[in-house]
N, C-alpha and C. Protein backbone atom coordinates (compact mmCIF):
# COMPACT_ATOMS: atom_id res chain seq x y z
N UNK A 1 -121.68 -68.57 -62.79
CA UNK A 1 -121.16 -68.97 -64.08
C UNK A 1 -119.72 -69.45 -63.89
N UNK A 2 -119.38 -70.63 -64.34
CA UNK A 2 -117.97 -70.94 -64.18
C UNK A 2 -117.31 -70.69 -65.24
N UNK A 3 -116.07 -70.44 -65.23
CA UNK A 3 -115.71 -69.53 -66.27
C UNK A 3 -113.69 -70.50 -66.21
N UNK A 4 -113.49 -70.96 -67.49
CA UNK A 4 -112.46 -71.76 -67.84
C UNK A 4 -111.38 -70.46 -68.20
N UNK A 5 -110.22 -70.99 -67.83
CA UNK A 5 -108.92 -70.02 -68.65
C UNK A 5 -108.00 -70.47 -68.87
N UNK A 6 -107.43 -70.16 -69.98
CA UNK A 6 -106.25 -71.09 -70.69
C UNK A 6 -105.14 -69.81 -71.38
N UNK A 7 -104.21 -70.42 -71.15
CA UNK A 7 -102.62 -69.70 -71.33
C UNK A 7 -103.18 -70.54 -73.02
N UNK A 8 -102.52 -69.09 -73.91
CA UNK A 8 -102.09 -69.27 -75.60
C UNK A 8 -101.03 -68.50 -75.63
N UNK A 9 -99.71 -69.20 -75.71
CA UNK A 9 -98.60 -68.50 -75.44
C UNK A 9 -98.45 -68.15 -76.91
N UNK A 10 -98.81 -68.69 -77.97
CA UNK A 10 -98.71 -68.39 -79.24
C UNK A 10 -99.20 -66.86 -79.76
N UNK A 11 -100.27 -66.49 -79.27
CA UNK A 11 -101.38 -65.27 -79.39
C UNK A 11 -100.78 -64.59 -78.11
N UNK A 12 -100.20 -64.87 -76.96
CA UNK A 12 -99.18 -64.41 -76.02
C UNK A 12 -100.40 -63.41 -75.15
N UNK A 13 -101.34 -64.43 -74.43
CA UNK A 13 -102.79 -63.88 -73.89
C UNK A 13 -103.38 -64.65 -73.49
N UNK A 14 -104.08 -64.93 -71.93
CA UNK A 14 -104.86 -65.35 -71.37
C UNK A 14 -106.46 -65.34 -72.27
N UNK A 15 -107.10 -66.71 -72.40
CA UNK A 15 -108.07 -66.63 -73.17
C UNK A 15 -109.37 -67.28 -71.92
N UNK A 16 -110.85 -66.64 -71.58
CA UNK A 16 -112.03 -67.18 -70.59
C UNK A 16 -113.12 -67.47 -71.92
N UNK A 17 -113.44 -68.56 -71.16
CA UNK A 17 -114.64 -68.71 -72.04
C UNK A 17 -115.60 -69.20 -70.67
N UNK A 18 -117.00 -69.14 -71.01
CA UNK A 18 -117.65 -69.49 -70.00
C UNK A 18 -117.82 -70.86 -70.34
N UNK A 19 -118.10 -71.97 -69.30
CA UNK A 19 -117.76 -73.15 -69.32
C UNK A 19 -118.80 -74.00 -70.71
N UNK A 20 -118.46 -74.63 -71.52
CA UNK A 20 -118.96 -75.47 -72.62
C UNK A 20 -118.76 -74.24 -73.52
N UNK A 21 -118.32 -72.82 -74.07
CA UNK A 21 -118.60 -72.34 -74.81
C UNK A 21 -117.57 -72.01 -75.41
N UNK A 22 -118.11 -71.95 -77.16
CA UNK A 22 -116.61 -71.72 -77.65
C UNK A 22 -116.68 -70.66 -77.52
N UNK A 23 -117.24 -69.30 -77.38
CA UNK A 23 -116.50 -68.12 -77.94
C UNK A 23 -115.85 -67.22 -76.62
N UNK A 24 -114.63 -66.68 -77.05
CA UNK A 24 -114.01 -66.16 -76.10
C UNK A 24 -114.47 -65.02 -75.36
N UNK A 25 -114.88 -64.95 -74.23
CA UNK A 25 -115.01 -63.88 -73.19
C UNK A 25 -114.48 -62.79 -72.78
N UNK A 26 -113.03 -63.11 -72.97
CA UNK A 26 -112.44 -62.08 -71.96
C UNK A 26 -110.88 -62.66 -72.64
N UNK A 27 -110.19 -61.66 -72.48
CA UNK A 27 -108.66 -61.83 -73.40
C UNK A 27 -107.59 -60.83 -71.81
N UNK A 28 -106.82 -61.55 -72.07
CA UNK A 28 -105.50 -60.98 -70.69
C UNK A 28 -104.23 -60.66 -71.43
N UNK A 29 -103.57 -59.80 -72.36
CA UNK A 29 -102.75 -59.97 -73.31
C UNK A 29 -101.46 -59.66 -71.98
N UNK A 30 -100.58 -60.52 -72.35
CA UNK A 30 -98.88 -60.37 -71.48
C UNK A 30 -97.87 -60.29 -72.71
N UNK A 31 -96.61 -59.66 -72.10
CA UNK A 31 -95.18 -59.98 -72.50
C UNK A 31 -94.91 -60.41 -71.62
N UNK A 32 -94.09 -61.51 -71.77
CA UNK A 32 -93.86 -62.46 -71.00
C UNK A 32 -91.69 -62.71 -70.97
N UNK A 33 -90.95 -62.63 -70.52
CA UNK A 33 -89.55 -62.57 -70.20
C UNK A 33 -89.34 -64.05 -69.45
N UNK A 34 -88.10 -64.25 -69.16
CA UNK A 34 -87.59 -65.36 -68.11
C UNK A 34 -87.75 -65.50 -66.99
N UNK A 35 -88.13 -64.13 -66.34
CA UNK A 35 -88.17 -63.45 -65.60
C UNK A 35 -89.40 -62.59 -64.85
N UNK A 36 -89.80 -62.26 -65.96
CA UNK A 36 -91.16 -61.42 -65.57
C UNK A 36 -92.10 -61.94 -66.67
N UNK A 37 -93.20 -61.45 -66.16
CA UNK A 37 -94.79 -61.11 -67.08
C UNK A 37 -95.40 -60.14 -66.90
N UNK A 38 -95.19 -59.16 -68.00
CA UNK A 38 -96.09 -57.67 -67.97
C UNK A 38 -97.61 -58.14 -68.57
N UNK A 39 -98.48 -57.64 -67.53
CA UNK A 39 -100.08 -57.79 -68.51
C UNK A 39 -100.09 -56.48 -68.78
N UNK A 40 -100.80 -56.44 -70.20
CA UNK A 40 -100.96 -54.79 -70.58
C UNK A 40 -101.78 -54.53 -71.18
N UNK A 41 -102.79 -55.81 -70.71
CA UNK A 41 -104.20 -55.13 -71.91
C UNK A 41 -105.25 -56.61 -71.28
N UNK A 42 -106.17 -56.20 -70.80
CA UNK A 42 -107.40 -57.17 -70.33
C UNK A 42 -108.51 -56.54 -71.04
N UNK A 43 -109.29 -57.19 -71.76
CA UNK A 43 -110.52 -56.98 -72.31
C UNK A 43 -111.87 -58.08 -71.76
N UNK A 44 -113.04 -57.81 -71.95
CA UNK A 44 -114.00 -58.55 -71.64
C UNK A 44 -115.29 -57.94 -71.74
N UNK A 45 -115.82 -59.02 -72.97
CA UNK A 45 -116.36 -58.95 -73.70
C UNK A 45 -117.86 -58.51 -72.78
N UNK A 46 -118.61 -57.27 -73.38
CA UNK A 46 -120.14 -56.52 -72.83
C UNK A 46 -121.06 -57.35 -72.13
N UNK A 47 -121.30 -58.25 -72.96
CA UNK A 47 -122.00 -59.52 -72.12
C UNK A 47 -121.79 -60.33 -70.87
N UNK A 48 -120.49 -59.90 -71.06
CA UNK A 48 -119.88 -61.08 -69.99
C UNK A 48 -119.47 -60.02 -68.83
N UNK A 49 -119.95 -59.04 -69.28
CA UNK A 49 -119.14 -58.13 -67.73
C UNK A 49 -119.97 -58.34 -66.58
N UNK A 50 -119.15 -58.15 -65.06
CA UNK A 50 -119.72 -58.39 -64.19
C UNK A 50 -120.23 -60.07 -63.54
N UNK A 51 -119.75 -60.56 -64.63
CA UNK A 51 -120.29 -62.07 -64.06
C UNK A 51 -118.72 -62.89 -64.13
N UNK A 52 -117.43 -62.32 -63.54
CA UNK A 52 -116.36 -63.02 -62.90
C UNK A 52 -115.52 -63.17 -63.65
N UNK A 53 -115.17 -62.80 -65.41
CA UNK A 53 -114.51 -62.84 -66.46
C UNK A 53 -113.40 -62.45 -66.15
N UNK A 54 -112.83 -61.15 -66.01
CA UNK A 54 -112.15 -60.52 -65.56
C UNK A 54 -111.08 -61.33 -63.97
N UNK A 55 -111.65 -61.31 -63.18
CA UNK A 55 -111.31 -61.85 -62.21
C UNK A 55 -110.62 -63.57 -62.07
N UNK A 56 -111.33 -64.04 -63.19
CA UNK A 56 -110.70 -65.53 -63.36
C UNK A 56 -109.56 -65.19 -64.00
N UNK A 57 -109.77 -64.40 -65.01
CA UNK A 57 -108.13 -64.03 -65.91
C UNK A 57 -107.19 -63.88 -64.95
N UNK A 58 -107.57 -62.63 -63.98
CA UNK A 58 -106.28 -62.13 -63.26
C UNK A 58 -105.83 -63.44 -62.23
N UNK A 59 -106.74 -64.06 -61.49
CA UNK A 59 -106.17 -65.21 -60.52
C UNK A 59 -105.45 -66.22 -61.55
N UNK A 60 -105.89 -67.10 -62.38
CA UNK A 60 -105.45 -67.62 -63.47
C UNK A 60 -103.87 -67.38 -63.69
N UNK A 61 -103.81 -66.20 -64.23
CA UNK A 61 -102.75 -65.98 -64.85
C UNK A 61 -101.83 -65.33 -63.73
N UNK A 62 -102.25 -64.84 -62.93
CA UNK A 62 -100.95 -64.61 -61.01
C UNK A 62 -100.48 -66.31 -60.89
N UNK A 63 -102.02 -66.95 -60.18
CA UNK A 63 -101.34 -68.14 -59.89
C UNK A 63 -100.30 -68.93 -61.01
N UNK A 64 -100.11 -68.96 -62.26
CA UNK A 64 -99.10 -69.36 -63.22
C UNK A 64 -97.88 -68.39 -62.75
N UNK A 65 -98.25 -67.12 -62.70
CA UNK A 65 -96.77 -66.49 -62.94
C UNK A 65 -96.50 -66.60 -61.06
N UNK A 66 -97.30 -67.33 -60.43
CA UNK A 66 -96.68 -67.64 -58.99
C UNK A 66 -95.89 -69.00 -58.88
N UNK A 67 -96.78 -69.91 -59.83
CA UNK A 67 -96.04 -71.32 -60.04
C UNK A 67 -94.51 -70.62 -61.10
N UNK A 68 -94.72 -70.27 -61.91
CA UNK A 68 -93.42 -70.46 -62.44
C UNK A 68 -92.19 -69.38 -62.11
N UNK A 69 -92.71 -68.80 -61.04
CA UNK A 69 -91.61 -68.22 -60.36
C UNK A 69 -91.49 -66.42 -61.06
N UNK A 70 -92.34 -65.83 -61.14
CA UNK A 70 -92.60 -64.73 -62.54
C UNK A 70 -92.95 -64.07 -61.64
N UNK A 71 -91.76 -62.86 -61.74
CA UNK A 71 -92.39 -61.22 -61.17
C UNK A 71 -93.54 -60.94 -62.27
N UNK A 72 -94.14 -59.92 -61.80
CA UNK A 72 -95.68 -59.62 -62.35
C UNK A 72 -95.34 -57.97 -62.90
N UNK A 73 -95.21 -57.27 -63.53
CA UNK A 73 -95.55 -55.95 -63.80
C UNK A 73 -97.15 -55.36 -64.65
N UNK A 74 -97.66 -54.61 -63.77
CA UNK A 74 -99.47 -54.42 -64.16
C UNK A 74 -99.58 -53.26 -64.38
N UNK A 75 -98.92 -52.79 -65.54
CA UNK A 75 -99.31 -52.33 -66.63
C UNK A 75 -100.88 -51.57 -67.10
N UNK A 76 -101.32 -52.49 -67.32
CA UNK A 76 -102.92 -52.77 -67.38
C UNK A 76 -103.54 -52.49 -65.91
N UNK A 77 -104.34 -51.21 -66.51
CA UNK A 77 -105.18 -50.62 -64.94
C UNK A 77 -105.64 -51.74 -64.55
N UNK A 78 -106.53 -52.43 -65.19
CA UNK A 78 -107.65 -54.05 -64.27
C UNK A 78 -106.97 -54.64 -63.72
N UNK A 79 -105.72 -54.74 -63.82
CA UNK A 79 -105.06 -55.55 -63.28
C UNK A 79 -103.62 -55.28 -62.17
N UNK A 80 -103.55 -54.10 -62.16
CA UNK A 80 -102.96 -53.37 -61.55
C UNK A 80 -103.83 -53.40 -59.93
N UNK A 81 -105.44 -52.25 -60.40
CA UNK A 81 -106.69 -52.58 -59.59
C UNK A 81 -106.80 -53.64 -58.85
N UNK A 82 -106.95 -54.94 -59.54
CA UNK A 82 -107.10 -56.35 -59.01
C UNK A 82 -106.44 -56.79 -58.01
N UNK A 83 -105.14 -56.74 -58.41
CA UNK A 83 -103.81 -56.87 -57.13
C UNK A 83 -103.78 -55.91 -56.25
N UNK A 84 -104.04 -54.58 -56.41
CA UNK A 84 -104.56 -53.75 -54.99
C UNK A 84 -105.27 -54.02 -54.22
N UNK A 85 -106.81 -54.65 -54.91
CA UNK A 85 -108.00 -55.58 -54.00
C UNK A 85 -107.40 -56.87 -53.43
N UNK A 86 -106.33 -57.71 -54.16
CA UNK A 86 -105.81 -58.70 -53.32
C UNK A 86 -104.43 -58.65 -53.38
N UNK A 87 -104.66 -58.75 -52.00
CA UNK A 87 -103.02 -58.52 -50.87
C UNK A 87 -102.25 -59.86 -50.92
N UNK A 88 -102.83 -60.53 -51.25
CA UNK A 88 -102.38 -62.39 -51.32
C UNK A 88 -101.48 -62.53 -52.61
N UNK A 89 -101.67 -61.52 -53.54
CA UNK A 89 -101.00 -61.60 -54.87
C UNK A 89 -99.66 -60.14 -54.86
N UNK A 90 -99.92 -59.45 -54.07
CA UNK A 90 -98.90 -58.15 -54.04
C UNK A 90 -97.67 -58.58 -53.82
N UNK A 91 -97.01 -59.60 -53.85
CA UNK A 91 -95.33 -60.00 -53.48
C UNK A 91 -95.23 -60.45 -54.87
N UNK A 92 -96.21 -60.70 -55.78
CA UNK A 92 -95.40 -61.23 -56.99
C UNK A 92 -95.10 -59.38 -58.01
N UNK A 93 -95.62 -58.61 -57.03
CA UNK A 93 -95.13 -57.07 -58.17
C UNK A 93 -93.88 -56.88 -58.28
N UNK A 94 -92.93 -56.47 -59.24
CA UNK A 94 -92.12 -55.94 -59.49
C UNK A 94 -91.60 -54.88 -58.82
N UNK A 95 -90.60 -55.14 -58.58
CA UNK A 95 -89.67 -54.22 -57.85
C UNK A 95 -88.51 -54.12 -58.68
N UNK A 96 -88.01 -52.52 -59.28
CA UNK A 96 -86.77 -52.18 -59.54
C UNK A 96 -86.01 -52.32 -58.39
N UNK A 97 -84.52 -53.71 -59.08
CA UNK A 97 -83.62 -53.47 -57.95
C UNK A 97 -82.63 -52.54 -58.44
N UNK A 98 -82.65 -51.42 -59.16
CA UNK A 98 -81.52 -50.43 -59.56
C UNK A 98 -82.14 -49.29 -58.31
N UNK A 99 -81.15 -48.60 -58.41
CA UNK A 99 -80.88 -46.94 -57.41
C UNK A 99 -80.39 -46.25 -57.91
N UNK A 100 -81.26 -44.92 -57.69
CA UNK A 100 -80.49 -43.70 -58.06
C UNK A 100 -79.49 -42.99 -57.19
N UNK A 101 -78.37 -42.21 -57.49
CA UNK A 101 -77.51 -42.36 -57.22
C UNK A 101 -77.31 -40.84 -57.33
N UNK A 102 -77.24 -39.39 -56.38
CA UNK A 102 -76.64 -38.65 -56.56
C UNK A 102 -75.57 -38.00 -57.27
């Protein structure tokens, strides 16, 4: 199943639909900064589980916050998960550059 994904920065959430269909599949909700993009909520819809929904969101929306230069904070277990399974996406995580300090 090929599965389309589109940035709605308005609704501020990754939207999948499976290809020709209108109704939405799978939702990737972010806060989004200058700086960073927290995902903090992936849903996908009963029907559609297991057939790649999920997985297009998270590549989708890494590769954007890789093009536009966007630390990643994953928030959201699926997606937290996801980037553990791929090592190719783990340099865009967030790192606190503060220290604690005795």
């Amino acid at each position: 199943m090929a599965v389309e994904v589109s940035d709605v920065p308005e609704a501020k959430r990754y939207e999948a639909r499976a290809e020709g269909e209108s109704k939405v599949a799978g939702i990737a909700d972010y806060i989004r900064t200058t700086e960073l993009v927290a995902f903090v909520h992936t849903e996908v819809s009963p029907e559609y589980e297991g057939r790649g929904v999920g997985a297009a969101l998270a590549r989708t929306a890494l590769d954007e916050a890789r093009a536009a230069n966007l630390r990643v904070l994953a928030t959201c277990p699926f997606f937290a998960g996801w980037i553990a399974r791929h090592p190719e996406y783990q340099d865009l995580l967030y790192q606190s550059r503060s220290s604690v300090s005795d």
